[in-house]
C-alpha atoms as a PDB file:
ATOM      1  CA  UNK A   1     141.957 108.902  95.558  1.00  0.00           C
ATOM      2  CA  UNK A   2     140.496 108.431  92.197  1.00  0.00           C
ATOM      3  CA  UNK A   3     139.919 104.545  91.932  1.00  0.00           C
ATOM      4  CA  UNK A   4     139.968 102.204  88.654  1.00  0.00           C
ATOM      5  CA  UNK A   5     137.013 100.494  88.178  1.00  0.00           C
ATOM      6  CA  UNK A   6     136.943  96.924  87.734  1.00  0.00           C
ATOM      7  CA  UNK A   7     134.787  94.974  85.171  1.00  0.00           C
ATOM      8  CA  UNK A   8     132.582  93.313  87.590  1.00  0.00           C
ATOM      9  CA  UNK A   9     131.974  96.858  89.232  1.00  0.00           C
ATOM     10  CA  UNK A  10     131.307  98.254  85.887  1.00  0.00           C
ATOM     11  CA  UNK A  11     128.924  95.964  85.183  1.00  0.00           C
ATOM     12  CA  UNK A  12     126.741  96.825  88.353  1.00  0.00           C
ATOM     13  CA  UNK A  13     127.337 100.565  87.726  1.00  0.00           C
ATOM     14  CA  UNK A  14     125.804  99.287  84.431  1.00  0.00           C
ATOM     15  CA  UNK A  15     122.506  97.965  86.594  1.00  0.00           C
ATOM     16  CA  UNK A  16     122.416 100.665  89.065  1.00  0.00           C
ATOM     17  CA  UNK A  17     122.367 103.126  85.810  1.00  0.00           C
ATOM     18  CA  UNK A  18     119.688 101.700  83.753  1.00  0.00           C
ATOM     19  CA  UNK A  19     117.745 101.773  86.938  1.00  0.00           C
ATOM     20  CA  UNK A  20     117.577 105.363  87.530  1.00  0.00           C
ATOM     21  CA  UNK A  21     117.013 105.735  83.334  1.00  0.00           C
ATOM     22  CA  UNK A  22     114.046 103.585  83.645  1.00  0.00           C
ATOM     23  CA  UNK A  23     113.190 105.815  86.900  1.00  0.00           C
ATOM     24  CA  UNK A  24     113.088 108.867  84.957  1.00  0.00           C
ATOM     25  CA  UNK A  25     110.985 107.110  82.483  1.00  0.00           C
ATOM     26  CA  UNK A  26     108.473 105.904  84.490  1.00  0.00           C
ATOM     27  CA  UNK A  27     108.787 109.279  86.300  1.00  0.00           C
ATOM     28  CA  UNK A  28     107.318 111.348  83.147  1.00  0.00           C
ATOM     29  CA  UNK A  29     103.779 110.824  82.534  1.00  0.00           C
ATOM     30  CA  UNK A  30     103.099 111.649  86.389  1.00  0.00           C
ATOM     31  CA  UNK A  31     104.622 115.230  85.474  1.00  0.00           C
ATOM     32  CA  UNK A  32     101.269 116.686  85.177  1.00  0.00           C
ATOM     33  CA  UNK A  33      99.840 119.798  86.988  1.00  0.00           C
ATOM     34  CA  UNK A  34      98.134 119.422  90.649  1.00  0.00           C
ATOM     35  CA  UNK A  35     101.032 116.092  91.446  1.00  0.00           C
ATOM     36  CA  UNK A  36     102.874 116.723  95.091  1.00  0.00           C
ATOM     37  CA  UNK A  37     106.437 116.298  95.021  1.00  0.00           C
ATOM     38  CA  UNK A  38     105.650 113.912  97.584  1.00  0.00           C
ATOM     39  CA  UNK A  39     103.801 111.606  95.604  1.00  0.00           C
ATOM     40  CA  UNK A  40     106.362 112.023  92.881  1.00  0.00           C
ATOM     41  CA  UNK A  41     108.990 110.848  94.903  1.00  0.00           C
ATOM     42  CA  UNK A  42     107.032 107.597  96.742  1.00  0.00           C
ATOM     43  CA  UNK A  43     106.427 106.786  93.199  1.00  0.00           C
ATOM     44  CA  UNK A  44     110.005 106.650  92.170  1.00  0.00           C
ATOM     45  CA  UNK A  45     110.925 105.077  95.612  1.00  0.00           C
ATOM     46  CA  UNK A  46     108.656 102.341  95.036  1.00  0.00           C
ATOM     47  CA  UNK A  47     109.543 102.153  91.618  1.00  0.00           C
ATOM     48  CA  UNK A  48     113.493 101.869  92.527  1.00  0.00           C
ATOM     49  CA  UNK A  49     112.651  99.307  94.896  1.00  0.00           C
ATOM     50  CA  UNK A  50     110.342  96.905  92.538  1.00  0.00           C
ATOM     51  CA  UNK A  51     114.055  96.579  90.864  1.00  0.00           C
ATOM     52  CA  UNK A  52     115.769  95.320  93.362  1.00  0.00           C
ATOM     53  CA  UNK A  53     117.530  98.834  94.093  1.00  0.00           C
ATOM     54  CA  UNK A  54     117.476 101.015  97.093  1.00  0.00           C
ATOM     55  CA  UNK A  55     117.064 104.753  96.695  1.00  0.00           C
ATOM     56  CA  UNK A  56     120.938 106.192  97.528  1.00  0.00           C
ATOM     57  CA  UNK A  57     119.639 109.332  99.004  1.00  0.00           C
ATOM     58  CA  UNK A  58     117.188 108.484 101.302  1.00  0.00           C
ATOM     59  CA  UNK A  59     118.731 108.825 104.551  1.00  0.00           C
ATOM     60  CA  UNK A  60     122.374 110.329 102.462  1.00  0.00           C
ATOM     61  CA  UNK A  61     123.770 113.009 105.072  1.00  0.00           C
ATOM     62  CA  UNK A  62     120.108 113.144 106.457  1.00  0.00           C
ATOM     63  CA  UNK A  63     118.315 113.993 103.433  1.00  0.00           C
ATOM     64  CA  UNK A  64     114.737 112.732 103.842  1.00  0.00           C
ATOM     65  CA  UNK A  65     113.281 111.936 100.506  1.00  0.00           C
ATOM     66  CA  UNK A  66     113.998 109.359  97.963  1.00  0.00           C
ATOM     67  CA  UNK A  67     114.326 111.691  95.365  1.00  0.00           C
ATOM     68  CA  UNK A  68     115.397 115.585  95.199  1.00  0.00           C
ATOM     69  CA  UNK A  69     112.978 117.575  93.172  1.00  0.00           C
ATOM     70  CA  UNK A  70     113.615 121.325  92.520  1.00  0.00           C
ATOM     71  CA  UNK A  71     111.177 123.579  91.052  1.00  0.00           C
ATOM     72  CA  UNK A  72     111.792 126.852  88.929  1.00  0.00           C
ATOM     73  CA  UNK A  73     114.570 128.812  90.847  1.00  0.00           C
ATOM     74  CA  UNK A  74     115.955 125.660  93.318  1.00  0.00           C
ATOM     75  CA  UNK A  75     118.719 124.525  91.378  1.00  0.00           C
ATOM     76  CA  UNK A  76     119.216 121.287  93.159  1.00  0.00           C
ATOM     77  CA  UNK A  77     118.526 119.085  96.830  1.00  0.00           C
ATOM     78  CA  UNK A  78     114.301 120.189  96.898  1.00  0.00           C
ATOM     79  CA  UNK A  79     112.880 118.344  99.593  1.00  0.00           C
ATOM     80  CA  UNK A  80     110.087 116.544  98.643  1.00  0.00           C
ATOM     81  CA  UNK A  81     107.115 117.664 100.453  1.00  0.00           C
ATOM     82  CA  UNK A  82     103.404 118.838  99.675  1.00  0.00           C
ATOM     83  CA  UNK A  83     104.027 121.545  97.214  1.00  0.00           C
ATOM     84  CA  UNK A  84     102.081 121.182  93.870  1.00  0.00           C
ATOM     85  CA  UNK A  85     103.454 120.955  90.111  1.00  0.00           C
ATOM     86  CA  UNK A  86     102.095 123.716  88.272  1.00  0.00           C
ATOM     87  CA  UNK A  87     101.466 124.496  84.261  1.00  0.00           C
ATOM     88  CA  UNK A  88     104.658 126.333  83.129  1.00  0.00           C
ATOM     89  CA  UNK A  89     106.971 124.770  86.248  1.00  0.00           C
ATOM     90  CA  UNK A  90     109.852 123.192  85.079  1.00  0.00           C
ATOM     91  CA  UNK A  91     111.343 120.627  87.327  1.00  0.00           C
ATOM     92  CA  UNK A  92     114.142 118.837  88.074  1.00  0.00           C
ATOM     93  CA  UNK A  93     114.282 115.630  89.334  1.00  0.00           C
ATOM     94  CA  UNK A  94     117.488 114.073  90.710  1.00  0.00           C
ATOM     95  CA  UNK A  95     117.731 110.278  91.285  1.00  0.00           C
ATOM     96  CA  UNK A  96     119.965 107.896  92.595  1.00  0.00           C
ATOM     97  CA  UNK A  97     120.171 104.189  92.987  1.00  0.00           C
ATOM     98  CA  UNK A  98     121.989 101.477  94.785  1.00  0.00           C
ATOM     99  CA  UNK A  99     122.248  97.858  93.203  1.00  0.00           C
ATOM    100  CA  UNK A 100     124.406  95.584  95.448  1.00  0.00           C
ATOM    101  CA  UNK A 101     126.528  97.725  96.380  1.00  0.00           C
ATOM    102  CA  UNK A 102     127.052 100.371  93.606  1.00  0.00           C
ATOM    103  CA  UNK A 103     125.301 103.476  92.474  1.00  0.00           C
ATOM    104  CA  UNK A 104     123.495 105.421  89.774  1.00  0.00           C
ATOM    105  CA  UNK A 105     122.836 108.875  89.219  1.00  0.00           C
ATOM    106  CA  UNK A 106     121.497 111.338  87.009  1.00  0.00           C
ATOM    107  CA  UNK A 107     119.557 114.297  87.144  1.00  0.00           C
ATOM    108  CA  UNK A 108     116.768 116.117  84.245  1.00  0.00           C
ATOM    109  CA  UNK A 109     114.953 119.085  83.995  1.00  0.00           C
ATOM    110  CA  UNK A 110     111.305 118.471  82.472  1.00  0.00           C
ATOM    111  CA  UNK A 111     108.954 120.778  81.728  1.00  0.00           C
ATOM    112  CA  UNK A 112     104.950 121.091  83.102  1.00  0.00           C
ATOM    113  CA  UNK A 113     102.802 121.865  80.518  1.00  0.00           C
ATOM    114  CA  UNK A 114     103.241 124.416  78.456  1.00  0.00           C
ATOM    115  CA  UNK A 115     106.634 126.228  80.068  1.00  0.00           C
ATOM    116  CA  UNK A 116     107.964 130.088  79.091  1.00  0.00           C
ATOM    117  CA  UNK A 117     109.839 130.360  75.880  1.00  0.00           C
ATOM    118  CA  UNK A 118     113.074 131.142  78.151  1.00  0.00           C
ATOM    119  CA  UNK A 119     112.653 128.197  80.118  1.00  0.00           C
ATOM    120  CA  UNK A 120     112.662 125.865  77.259  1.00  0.00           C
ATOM    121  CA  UNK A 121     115.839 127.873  75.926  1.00  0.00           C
ATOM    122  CA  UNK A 122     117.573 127.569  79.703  1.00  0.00           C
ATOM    123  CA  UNK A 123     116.642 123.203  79.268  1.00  0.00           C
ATOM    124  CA  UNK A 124     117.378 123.290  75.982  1.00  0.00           C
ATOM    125  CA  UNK A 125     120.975 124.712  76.233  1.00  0.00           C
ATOM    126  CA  UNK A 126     121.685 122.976  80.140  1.00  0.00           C
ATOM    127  CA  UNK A 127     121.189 119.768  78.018  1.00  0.00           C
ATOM    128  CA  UNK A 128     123.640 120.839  75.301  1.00  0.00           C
ATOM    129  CA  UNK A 129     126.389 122.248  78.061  1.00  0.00           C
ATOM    130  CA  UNK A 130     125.733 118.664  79.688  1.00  0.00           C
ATOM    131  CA  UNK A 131     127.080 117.069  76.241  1.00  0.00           C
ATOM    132  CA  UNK A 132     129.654 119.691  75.427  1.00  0.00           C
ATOM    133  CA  UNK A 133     131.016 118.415  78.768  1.00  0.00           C
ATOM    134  CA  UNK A 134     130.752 114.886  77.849  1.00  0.00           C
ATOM    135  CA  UNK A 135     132.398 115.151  74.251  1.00  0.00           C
ATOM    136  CA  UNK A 136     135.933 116.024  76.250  1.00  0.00           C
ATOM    137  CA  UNK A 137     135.806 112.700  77.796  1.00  0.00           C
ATOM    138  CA  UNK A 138     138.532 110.027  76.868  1.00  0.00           C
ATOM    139  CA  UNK A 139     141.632 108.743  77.894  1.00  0.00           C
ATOM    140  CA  UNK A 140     144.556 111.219  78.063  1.00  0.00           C
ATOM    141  CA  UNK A 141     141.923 114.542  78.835  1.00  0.00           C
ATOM    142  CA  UNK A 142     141.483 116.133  82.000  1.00  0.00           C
ATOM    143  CA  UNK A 143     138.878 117.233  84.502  1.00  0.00           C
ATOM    144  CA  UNK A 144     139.560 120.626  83.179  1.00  0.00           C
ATOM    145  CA  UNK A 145     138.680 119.831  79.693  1.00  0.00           C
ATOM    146  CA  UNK A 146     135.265 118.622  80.761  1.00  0.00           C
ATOM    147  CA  UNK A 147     134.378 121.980  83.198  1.00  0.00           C
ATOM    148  CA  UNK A 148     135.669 124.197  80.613  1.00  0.00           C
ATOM    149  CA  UNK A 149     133.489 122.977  77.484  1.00  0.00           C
ATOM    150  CA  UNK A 150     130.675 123.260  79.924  1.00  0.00           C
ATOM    151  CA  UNK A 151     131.422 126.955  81.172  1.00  0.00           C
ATOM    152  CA  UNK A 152     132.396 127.792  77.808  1.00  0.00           C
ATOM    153  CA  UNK A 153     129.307 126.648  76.330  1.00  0.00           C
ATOM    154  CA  UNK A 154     127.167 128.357  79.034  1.00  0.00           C
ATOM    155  CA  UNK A 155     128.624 131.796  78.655  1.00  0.00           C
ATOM    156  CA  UNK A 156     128.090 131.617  74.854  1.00  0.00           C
ATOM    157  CA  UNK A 157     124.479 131.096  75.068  1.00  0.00           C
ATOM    158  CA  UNK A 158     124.421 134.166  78.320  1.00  0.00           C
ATOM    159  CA  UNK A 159     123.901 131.276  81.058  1.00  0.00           C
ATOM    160  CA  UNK A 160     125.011 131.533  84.893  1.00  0.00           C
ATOM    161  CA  UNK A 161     126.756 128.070  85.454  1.00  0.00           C
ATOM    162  CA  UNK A 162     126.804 127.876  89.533  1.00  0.00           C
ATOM    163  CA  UNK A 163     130.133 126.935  90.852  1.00  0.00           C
ATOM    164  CA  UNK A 164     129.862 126.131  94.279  1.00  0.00           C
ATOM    165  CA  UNK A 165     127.887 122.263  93.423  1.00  0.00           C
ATOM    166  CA  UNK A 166     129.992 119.779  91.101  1.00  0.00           C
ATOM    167  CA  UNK A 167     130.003 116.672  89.577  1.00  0.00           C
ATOM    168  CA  UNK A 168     131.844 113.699  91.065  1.00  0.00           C
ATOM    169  CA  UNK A 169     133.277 110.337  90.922  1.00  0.00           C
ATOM    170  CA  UNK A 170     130.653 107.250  91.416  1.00  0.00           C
ATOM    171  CA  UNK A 171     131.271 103.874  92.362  1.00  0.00           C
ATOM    172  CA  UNK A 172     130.546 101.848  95.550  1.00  0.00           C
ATOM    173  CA  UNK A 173     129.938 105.412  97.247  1.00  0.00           C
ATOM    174  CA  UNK A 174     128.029 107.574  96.012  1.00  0.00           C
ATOM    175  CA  UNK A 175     129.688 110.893  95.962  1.00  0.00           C
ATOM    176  CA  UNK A 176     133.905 109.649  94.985  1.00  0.00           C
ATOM    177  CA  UNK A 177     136.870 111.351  93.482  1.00  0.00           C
ATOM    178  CA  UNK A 178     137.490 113.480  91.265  1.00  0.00           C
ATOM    179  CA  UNK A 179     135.787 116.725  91.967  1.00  0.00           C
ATOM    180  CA  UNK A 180     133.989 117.659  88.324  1.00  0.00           C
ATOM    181  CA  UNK A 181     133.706 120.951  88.164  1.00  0.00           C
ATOM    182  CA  UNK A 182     131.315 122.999  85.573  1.00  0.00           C
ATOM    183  CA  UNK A 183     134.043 125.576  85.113  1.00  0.00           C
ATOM    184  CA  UNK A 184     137.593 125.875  84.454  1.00  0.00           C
ATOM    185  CA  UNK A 185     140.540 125.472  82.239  1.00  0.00           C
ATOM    186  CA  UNK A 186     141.574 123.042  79.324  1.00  0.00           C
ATOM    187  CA  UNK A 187     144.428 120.678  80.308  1.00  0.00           C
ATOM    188  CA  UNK A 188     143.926 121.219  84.123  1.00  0.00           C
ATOM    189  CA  UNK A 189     143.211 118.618  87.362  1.00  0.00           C
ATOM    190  CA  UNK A 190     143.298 114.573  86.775  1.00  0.00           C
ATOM    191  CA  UNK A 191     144.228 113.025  83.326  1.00  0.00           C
ATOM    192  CA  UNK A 192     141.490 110.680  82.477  1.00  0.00           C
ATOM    193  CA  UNK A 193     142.073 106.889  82.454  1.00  0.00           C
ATOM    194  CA  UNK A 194     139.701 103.903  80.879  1.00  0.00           C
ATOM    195  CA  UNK A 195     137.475 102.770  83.802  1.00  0.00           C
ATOM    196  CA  UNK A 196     136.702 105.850  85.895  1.00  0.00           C
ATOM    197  CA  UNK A 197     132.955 106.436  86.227  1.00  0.00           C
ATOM    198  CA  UNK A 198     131.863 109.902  87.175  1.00  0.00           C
ATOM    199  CA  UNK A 199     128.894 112.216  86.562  1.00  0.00           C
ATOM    200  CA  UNK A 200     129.007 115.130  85.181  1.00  0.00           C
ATOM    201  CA  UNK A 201     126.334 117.511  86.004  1.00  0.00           C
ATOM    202  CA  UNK A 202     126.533 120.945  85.128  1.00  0.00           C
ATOM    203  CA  UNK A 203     123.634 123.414  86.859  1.00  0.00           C
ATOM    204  CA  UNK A 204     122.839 126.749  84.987  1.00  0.00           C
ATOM    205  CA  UNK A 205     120.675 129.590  85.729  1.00  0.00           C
ATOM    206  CA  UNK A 206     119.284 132.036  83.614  1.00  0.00           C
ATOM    207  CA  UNK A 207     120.486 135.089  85.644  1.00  0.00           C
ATOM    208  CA  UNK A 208     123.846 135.060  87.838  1.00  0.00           C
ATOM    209  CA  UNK A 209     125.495 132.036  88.901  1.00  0.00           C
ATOM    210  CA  UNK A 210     124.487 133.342  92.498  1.00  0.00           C
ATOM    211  CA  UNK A 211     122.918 131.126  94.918  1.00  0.00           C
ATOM    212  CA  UNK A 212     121.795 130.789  98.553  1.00  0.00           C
ATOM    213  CA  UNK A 213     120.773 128.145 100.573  1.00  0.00           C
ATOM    214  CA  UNK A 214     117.148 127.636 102.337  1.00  0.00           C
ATOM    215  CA  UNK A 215     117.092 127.219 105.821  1.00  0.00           C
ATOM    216  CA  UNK A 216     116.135 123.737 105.702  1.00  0.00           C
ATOM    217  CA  UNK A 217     119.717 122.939 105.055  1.00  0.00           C
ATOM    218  CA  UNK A 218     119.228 121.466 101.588  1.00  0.00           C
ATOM    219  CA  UNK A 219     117.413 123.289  99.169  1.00  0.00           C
ATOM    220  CA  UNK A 220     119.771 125.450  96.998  1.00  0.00           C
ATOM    221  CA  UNK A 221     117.845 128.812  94.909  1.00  0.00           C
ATOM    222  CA  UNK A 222     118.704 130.932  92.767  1.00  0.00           C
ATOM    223  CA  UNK A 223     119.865 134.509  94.246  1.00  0.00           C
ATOM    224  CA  UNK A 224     117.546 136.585  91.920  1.00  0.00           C
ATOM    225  CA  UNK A 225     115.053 134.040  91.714  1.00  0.00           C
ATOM    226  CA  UNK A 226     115.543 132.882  88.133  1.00  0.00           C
ATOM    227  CA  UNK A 227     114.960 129.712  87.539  1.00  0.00           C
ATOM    228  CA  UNK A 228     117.510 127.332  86.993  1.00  0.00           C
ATOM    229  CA  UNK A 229     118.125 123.508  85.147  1.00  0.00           C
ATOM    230  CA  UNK A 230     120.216 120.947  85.934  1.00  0.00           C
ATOM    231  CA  UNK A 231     121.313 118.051  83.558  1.00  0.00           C
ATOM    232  CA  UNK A 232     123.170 115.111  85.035  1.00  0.00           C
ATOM    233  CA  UNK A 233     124.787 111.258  83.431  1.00  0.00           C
ATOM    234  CA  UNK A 234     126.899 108.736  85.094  1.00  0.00           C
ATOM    235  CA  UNK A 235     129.405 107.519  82.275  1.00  0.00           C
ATOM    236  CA  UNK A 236     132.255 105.563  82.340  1.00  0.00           C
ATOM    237  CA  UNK A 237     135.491 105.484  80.166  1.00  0.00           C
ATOM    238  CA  UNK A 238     136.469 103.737  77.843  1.00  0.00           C
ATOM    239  CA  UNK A 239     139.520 103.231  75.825  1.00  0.00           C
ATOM    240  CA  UNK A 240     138.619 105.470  73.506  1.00  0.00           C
ATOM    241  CA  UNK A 241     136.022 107.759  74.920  1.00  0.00           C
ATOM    242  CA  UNK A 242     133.036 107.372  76.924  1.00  0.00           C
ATOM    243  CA  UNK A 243     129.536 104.965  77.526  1.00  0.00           C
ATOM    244  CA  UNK A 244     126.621 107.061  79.684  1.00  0.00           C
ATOM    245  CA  UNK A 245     125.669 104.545  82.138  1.00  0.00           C
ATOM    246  CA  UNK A 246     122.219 106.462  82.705  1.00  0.00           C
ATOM    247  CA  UNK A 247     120.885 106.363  79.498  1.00  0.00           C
ATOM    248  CA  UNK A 248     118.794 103.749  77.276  1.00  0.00           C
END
């Protein structure tokens, strides 16, 4: 069931969202060659807690970081561990946050150093899907209208958009209804009403949209080891379109 958010939850989806922005922002200078993903994610686990948050994946299903963090060809759910950034990795860091209750989360690629010139085009045009997805969202659209700007946008610019992961509702849990697919077709699934929140997330590789996961249950590569980008806001909307609840 796809709920109707209520002021007072928007306003704490509000919270929640600003404090996995400011995450990501205090996330970047640490970016740096020689890091551990390990390190990267106490630092954003202390960071989420300084603000009165708790980190909504720690423990989620098992998962045993604060933070996912996939490098190069993982396209989403790396476990944080002892493996080193390198000049030319890009990575992406996922975050979610829980303030009283409700939940942020968004997801960007950055890049190490000095990255390839097709890895800046692969974050450079992820970004762009992730907006072409957005600009469908107002009252009156559909889920389909959202997952088909984003495909449509991908296969323009020669991207694999993986089709297995989606985006999803967000509210007092942090994974809700609708399903938000990256694919699809115009005027398809749930109309979109003022006060839904939902993130939108769309994952593209620059080979196939083929993926496989690792045997650690979670991580999720590439199939021909490309690497891969993911882009992700929380947004809400609004009467007549939409406020990103993970951004400045």
């Amino acid at each position: 069931m796809i709920s109707i958010k209520s002021k007072r939850e928007i306003e704490l989806l509000k919270i929640a969202g600003n404090i996995v922005y400011k995450t990501h922002q205090h996330l970047i200078p640490f970016l740096k060659e020689g890091i551990t993903t390990k390190e990267l994610d106490k630092i954003a686990e202390d960071f989420i807690r300084s603000q009165g948050a708790t980190p909504s994946f720690k423990g989620y299903q098992g998962f045993p970081g604060s933070i996912c963090i996939s490098i190069n060809n993982q396209v989403v759910h790396g476990i944080p561990g002892k493996r080193k950034l390198k000049n030319g990795d890009i990575v992406s860091i996922d975050i979610g946050a829980c303030f009283k209750g409700y939940h942020g989360d968004s997801a960007w690629t950055h890049p190490v150093g000095d990255i390839s010139e097709e890895k800046r085009y692969l974050l450079e045009h992820t970004k762009n899907a992730l907006f072409a997805g957005l600009s469908q969202i107002k009252p009156g659209n559909r889920i389909g209208d959202i997952g088909a700007a984003v495909e449509q946008y991908a296969k323009l610019h020669k991207l694999g958009v993986v089709e297995e992961l989606v985006g999803h509702g967000v509210g007092s849990h942090l994974h809700e209804d609708p399903e938000v697919p990256n694919f699809g077709a115009p005027n398809t699934g749930p109309i979109l009403k003022e006060g839904m929140v939902i993130a939108v997330e769309p994952m593209l590789n620059l080979g196939t949209k083929d993926i496989y996961m690792l045997d650690d249950d979670w991580t999720i590569e590439t199939a021909d080891g490309k690497p891969s980008a993911h882009f992700e806001h929380t947004v809400v909307v609004t009467k007549d379109g939409y406020q990103i609840l993970t951004g400045e």
